[in-house]
C-alpha atoms as a PDB file:
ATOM      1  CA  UNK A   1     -26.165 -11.281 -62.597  1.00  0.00           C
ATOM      2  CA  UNK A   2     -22.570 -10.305 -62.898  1.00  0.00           C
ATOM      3  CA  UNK A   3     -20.551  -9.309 -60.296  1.00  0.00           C
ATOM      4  CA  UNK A   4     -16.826  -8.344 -60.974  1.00  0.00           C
ATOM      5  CA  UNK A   5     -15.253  -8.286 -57.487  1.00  0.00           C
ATOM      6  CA  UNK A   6     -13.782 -11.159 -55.729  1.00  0.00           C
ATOM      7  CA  UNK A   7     -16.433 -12.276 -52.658  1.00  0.00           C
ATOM      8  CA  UNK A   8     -15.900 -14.305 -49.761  1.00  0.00           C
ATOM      9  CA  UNK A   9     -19.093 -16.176 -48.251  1.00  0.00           C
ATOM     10  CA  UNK A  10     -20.135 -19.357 -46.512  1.00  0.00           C
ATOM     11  CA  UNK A  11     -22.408 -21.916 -48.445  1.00  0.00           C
ATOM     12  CA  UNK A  12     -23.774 -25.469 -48.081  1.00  0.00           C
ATOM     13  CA  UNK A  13     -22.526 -27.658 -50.376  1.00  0.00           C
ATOM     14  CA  UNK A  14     -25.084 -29.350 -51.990  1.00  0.00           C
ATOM     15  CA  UNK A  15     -23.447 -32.105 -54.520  1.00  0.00           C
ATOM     16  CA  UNK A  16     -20.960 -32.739 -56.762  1.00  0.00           C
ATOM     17  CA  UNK A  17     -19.875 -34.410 -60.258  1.00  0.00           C
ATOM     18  CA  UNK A  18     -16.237 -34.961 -61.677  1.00  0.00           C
ATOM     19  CA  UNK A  19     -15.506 -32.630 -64.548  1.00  0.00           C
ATOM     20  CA  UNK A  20     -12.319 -33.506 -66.916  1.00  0.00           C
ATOM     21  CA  UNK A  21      -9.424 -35.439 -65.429  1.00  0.00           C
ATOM     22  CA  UNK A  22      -8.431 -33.862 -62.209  1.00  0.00           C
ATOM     23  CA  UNK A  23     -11.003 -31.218 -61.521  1.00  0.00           C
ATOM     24  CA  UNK A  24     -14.904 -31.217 -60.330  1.00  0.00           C
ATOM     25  CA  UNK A  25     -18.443 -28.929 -61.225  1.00  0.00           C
ATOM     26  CA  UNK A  26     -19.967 -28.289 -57.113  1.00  0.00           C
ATOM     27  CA  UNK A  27     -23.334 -26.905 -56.564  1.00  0.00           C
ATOM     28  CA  UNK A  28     -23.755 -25.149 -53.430  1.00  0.00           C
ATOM     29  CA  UNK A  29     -26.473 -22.830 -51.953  1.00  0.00           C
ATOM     30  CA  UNK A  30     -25.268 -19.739 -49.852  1.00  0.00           C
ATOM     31  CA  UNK A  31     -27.656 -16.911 -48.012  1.00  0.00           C
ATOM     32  CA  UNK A  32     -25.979 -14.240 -50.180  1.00  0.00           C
ATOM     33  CA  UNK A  33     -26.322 -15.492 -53.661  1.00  0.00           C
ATOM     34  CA  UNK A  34     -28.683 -18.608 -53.783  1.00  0.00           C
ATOM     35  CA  UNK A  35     -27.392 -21.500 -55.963  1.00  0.00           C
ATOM     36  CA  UNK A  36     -24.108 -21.508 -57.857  1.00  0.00           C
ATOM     37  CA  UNK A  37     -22.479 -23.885 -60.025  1.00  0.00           C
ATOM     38  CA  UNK A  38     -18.741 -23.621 -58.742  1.00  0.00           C
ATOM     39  CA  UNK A  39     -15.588 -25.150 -61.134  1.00  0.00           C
ATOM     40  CA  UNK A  40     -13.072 -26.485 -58.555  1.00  0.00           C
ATOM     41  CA  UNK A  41     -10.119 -27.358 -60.506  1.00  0.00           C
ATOM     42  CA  UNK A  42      -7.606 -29.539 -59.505  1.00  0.00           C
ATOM     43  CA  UNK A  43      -9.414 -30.518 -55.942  1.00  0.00           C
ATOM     44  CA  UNK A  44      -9.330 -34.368 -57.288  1.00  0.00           C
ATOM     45  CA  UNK A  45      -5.327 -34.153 -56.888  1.00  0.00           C
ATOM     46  CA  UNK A  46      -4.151 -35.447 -53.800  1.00  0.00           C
ATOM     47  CA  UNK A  47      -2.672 -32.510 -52.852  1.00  0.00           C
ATOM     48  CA  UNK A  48      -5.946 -29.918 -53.319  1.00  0.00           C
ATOM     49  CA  UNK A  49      -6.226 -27.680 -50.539  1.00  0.00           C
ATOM     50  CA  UNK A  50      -9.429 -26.770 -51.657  1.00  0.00           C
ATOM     51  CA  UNK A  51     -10.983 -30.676 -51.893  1.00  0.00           C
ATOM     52  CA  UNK A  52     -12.409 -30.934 -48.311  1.00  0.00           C
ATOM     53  CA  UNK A  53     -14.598 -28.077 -48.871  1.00  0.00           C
ATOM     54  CA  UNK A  54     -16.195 -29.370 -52.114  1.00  0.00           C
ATOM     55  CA  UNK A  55     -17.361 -32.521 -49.864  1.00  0.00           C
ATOM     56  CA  UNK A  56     -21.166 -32.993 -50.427  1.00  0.00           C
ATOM     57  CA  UNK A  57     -22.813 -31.889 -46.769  1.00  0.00           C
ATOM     58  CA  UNK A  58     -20.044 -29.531 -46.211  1.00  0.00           C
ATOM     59  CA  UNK A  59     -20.606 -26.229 -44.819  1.00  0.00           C
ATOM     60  CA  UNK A  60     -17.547 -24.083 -46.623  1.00  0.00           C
ATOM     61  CA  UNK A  61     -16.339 -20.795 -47.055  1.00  0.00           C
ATOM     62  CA  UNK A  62     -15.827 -20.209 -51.045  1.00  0.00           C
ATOM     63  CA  UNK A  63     -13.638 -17.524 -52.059  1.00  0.00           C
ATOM     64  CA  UNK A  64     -15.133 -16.817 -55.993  1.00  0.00           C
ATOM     65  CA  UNK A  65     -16.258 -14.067 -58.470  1.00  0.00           C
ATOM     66  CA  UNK A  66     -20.328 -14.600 -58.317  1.00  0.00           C
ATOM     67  CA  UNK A  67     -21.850 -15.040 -61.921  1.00  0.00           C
ATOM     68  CA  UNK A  68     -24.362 -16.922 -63.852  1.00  0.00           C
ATOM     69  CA  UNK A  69     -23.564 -19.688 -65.093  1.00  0.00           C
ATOM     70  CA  UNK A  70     -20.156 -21.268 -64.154  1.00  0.00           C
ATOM     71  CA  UNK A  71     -17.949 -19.292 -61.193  1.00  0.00           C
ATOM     72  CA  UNK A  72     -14.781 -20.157 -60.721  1.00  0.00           C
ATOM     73  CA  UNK A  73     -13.654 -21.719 -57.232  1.00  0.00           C
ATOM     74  CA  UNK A  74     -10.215 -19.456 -56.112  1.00  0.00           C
ATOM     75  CA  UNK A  75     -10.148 -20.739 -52.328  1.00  0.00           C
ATOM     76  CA  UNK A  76     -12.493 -23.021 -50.103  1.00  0.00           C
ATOM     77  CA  UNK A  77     -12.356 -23.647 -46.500  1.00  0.00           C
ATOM     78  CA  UNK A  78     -14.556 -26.154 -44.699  1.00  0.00           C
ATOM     79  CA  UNK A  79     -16.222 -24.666 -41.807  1.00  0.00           C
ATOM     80  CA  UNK A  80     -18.339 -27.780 -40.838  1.00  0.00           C
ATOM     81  CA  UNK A  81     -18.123 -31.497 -41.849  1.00  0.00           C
ATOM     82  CA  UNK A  82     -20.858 -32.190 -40.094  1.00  0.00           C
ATOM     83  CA  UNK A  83     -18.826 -35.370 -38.908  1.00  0.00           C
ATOM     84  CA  UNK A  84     -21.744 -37.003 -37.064  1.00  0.00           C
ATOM     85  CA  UNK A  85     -23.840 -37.123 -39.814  1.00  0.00           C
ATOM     86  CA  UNK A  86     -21.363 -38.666 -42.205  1.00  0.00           C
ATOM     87  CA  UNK A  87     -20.588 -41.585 -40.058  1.00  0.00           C
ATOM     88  CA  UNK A  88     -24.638 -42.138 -39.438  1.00  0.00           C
ATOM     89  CA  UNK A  89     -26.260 -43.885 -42.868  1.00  0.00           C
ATOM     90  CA  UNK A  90     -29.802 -42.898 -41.657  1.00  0.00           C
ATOM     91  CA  UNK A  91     -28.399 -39.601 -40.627  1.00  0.00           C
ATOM     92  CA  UNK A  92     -27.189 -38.883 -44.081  1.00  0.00           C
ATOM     93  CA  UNK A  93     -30.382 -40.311 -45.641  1.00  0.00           C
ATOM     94  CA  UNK A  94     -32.301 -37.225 -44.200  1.00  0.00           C
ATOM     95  CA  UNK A  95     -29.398 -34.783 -44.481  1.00  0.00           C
ATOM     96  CA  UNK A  96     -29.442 -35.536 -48.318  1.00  0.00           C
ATOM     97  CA  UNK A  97     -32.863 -35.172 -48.629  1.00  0.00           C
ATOM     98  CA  UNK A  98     -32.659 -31.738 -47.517  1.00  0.00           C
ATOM     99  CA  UNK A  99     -30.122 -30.870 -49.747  1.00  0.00           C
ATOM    100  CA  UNK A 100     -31.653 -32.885 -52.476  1.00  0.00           C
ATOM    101  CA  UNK A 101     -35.015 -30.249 -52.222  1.00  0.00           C
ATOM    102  CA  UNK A 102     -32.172 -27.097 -51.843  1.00  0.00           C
ATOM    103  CA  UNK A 103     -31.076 -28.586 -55.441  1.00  0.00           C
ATOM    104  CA  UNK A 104     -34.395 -29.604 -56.975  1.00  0.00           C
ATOM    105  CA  UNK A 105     -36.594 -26.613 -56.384  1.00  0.00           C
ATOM    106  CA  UNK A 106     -34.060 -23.944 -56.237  1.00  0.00           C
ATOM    107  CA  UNK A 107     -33.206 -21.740 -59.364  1.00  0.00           C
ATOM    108  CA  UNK A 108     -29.281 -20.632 -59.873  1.00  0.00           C
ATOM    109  CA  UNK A 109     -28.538 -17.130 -58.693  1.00  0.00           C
ATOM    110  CA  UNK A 110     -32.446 -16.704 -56.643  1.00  0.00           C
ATOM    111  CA  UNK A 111     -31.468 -16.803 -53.453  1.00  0.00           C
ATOM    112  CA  UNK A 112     -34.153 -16.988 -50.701  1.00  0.00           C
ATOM    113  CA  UNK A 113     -32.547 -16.716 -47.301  1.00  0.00           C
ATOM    114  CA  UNK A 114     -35.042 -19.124 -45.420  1.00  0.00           C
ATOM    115  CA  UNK A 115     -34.426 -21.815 -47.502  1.00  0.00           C
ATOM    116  CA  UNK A 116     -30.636 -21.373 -46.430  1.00  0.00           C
ATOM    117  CA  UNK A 117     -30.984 -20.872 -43.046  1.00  0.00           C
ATOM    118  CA  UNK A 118     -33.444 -23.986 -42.777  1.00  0.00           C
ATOM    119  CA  UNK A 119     -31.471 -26.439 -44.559  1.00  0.00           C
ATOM    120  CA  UNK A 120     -28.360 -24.995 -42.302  1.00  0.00           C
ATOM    121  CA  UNK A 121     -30.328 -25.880 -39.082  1.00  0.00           C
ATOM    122  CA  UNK A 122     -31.379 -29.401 -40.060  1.00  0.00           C
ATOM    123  CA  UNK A 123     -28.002 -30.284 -40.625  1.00  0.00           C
ATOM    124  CA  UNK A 124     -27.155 -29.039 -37.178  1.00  0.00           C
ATOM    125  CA  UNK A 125     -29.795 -30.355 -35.744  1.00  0.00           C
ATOM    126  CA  UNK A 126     -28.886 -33.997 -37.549  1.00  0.00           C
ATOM    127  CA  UNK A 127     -25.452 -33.919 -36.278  1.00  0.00           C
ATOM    128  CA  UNK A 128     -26.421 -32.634 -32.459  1.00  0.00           C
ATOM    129  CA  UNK A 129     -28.097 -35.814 -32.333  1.00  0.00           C
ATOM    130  CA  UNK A 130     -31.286 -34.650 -32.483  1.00  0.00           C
ATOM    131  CA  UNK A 131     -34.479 -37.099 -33.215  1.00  0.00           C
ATOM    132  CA  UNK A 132     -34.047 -37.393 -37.418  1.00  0.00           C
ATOM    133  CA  UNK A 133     -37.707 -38.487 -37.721  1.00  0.00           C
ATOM    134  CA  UNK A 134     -38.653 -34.904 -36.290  1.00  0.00           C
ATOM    135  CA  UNK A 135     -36.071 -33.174 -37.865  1.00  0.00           C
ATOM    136  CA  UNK A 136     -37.230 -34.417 -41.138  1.00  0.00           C
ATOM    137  CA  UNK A 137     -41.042 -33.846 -40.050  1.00  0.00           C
ATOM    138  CA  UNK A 138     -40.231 -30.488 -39.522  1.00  0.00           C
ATOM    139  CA  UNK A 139     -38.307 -29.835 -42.695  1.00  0.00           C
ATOM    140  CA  UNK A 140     -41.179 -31.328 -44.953  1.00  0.00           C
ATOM    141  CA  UNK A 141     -43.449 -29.115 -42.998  1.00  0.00           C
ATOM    142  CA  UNK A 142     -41.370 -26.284 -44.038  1.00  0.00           C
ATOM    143  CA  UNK A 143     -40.879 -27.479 -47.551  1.00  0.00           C
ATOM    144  CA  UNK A 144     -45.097 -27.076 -48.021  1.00  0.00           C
ATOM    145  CA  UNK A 145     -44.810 -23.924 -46.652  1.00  0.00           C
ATOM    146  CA  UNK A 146     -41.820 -22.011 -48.779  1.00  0.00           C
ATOM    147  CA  UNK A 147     -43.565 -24.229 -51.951  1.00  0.00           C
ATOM    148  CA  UNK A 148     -47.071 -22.264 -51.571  1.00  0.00           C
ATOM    149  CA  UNK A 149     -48.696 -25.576 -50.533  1.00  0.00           C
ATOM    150  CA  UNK A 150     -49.372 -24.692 -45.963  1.00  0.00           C
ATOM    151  CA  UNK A 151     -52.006 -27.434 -44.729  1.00  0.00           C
ATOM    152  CA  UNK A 152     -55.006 -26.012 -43.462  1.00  0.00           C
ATOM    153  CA  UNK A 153     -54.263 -27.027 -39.515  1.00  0.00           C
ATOM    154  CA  UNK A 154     -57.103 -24.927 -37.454  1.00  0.00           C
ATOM    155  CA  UNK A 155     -60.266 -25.993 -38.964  1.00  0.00           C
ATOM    156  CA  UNK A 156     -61.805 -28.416 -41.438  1.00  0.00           C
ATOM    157  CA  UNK A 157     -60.478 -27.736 -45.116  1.00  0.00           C
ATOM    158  CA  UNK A 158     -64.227 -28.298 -46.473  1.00  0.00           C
ATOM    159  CA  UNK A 159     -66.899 -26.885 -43.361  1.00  0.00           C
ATOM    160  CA  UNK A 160     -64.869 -24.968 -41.478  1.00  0.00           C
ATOM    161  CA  UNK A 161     -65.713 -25.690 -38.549  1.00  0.00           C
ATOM    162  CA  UNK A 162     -63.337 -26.109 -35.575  1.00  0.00           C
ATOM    163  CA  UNK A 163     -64.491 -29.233 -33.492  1.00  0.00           C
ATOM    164  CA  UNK A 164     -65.199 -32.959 -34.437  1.00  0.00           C
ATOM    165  CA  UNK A 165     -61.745 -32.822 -36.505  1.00  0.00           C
ATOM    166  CA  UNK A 166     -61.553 -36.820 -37.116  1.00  0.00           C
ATOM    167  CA  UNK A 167     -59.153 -36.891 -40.013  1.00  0.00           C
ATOM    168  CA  UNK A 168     -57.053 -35.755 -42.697  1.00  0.00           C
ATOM    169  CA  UNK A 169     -57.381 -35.055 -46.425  1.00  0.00           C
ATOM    170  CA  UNK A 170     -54.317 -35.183 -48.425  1.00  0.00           C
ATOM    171  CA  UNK A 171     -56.117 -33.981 -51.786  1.00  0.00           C
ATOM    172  CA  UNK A 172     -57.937 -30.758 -50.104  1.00  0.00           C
ATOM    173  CA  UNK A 173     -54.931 -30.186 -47.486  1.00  0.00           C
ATOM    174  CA  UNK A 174     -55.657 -30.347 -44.190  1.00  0.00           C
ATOM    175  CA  UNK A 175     -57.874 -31.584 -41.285  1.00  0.00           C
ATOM    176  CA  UNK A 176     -61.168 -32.431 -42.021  1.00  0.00           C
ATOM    177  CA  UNK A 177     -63.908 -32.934 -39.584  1.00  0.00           C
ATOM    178  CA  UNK A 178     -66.032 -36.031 -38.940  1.00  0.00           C
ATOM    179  CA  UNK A 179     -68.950 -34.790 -41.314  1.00  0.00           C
ATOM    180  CA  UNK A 180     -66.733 -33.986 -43.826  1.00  0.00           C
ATOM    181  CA  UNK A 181     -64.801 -37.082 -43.681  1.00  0.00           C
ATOM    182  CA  UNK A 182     -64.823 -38.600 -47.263  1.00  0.00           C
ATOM    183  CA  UNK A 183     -64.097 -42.427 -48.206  1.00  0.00           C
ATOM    184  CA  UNK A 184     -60.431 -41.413 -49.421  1.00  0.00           C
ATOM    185  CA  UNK A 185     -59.100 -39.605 -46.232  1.00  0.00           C
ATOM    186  CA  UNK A 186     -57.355 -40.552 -43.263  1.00  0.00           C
ATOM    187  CA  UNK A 187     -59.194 -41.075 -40.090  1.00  0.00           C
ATOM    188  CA  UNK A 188     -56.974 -40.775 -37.384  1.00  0.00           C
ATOM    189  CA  UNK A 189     -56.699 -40.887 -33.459  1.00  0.00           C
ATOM    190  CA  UNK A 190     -56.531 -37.812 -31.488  1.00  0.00           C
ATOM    191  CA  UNK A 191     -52.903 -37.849 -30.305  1.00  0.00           C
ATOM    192  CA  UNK A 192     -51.584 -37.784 -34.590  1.00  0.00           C
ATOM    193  CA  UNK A 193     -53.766 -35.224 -35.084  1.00  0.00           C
ATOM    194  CA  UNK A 194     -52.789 -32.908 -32.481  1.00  0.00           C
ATOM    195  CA  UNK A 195     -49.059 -33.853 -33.410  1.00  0.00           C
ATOM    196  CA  UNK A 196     -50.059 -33.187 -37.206  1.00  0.00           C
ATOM    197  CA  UNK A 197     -50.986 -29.589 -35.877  1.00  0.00           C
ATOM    198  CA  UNK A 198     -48.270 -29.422 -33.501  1.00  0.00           C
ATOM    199  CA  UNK A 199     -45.430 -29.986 -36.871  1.00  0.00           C
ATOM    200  CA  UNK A 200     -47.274 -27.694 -38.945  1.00  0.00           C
ATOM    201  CA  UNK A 201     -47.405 -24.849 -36.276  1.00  0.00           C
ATOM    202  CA  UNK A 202     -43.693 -25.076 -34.814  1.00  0.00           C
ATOM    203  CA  UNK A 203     -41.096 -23.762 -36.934  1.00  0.00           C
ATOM    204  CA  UNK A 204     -38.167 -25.704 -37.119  1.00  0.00           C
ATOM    205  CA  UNK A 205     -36.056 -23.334 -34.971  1.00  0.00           C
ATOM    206  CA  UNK A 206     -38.691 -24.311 -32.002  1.00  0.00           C
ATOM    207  CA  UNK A 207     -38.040 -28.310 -32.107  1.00  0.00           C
ATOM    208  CA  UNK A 208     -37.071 -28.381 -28.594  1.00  0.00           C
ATOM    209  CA  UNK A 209     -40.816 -27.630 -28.354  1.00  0.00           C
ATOM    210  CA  UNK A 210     -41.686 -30.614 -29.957  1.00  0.00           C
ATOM    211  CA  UNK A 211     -42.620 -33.784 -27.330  1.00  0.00           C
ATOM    212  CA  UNK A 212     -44.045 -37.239 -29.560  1.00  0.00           C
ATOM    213  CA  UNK A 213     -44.294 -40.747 -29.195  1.00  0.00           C
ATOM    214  CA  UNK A 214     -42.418 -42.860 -31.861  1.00  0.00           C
ATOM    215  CA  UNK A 215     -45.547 -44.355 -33.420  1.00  0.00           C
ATOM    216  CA  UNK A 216     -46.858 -41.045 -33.339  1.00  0.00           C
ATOM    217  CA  UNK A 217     -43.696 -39.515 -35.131  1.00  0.00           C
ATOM    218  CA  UNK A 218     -43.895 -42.675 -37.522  1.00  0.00           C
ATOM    219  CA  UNK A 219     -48.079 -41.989 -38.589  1.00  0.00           C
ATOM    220  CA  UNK A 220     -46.865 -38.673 -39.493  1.00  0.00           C
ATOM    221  CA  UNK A 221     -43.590 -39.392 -41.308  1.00  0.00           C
ATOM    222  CA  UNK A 222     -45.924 -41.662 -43.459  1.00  0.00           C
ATOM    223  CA  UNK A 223     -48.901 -38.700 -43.947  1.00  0.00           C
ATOM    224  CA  UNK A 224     -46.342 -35.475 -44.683  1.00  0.00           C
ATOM    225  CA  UNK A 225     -44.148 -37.744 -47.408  1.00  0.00           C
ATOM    226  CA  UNK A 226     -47.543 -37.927 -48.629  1.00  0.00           C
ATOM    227  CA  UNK A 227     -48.877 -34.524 -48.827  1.00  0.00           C
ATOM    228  CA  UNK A 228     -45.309 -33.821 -50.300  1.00  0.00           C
ATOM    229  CA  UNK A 229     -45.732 -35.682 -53.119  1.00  0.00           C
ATOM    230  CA  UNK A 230     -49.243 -34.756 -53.762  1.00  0.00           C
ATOM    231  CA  UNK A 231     -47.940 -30.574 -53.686  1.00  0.00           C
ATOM    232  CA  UNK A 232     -44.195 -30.435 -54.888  1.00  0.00           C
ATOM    233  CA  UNK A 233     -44.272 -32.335 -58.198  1.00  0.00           C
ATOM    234  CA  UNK A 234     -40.639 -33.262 -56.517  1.00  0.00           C
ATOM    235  CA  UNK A 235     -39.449 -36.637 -57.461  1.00  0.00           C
ATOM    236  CA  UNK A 236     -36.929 -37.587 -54.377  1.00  0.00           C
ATOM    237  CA  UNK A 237     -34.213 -40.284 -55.091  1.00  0.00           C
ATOM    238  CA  UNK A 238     -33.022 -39.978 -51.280  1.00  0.00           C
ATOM    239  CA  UNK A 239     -36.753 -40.917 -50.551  1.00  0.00           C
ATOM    240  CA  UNK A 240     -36.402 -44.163 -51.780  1.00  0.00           C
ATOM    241  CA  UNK A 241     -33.178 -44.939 -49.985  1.00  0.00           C
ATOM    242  CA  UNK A 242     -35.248 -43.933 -46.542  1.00  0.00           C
ATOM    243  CA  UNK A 243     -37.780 -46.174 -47.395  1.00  0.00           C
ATOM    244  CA  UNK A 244     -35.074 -49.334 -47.493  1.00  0.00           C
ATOM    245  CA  UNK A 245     -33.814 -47.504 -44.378  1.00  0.00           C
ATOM    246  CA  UNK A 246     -37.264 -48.277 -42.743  1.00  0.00           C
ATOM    247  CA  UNK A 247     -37.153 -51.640 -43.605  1.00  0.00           C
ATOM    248  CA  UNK A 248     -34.190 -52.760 -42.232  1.00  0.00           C
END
């Protein structure tokens, strides 16, 4: 894709890596044009007008000729800092994570609007203060979904059938009734399997839907990081910096 005019469009910033002695390579993800590798030269010079939008977990306005390969940065804004979230270490655990996926599974110049608008809203969401546990239940939820991998949430993966549901099965993807139940999956009370259903259901624009108990919310953390790593083939280093996170 090559695209001659001059465009003006918001995007999330998803990292970024020094390049040469005063300038800097910045991946972000926008609705309009997917993932682009931006050079943003000079914005390590104290006196960059362009450096605060190149922040990692920025929400920015880039002003740039869209290409493959390496577009050139000609203006950034900052829209959001997302302030709340960068003063919060847990906070930016999760909001990394997101963006971590954005980066991972994305291709450059694909761009696939609900993977945009979903990673927008958890940041949001992060930074409004709302519960991160859920807001990163819900995003790993939606993760499964936009990756091909949706668990199987009204009946049992193997039978069928819709009553006796007694556990999960993180190799055949969903709930799994009591006959069914095989030595390697997860028995589990009623109230994590109704919120297992409940997380799988609700889209992440409906979290004020969403009413769990912390050890509820903790179960699942523990069983979707699970089925994410059974069905992505994603390696997350921000996962391992929320598991420290959980130790503390």
């Amino acid at each position: 894709m090559t695209i001659k005019n001059e465009e003006a469009f918001k995007g999330l910033v998803l990292k970024n890596k020094p390049y040469k002695e005063n300038d800097m390579l910045v991946w972000i993800y926008s609705r309009e044009y997917g993932k682009l590798t931006l050079l943003a030269k000079g914005v390590k010079k104290m006196t960059s007008k362009n450096a605060p939008s190149c922040q990692s977990i920025t929400l920015s306005e880039f002003t740039l000729i869209p290409k493959t390969g390496l577009s050139r940065l000609i203006k950034g804004s900052a829209v959001d800092y997302f302030r709340h979230i960068k003063e919060d270490i847990e906070l930016e655990a999760y909001a990394t994570y997101c963006l971590e996926f954005v980066d991972k599974y994305t291709k450059e110049n694909d761009p696939d609007a609900s993977i945009y608008d979903a990673s927008l809203l958890a940041l949001k969401y992060l930074n409004d203060g709302y519960e991160p546990k859920l807001v990163y239940l819900l995003f790993n939820a939606f993760i499964l979904n936009v990756t091909g991998s949706s668990l199987e949430v009204d009946q049992c993966v193997s039978c069928g059938r819709q009553d006796l549901i007694a556990g999960i099965s993180i190799l055949n993807g969903g709930f799994v009734c009591q006959n069914c139940l095989g030595k390697y999956d997860r028995r589990l009370d009623v109230e994590v399997l109704k919120g297992f259903r409940y997380i799988n259901k609700i889209p992440l624009e409906k979290i004020d839907l969403l009413h769990l108990s912390t050890p509820v919310i903790n179960k699942l953390v523990e069983i979707m990081e699970a089925f994410v790593d059974e069905y992505t083939g994603i390696n997350f280093k921000s996962r391992k910096f929320i598991k420290q996170l959980k130790m503390l």
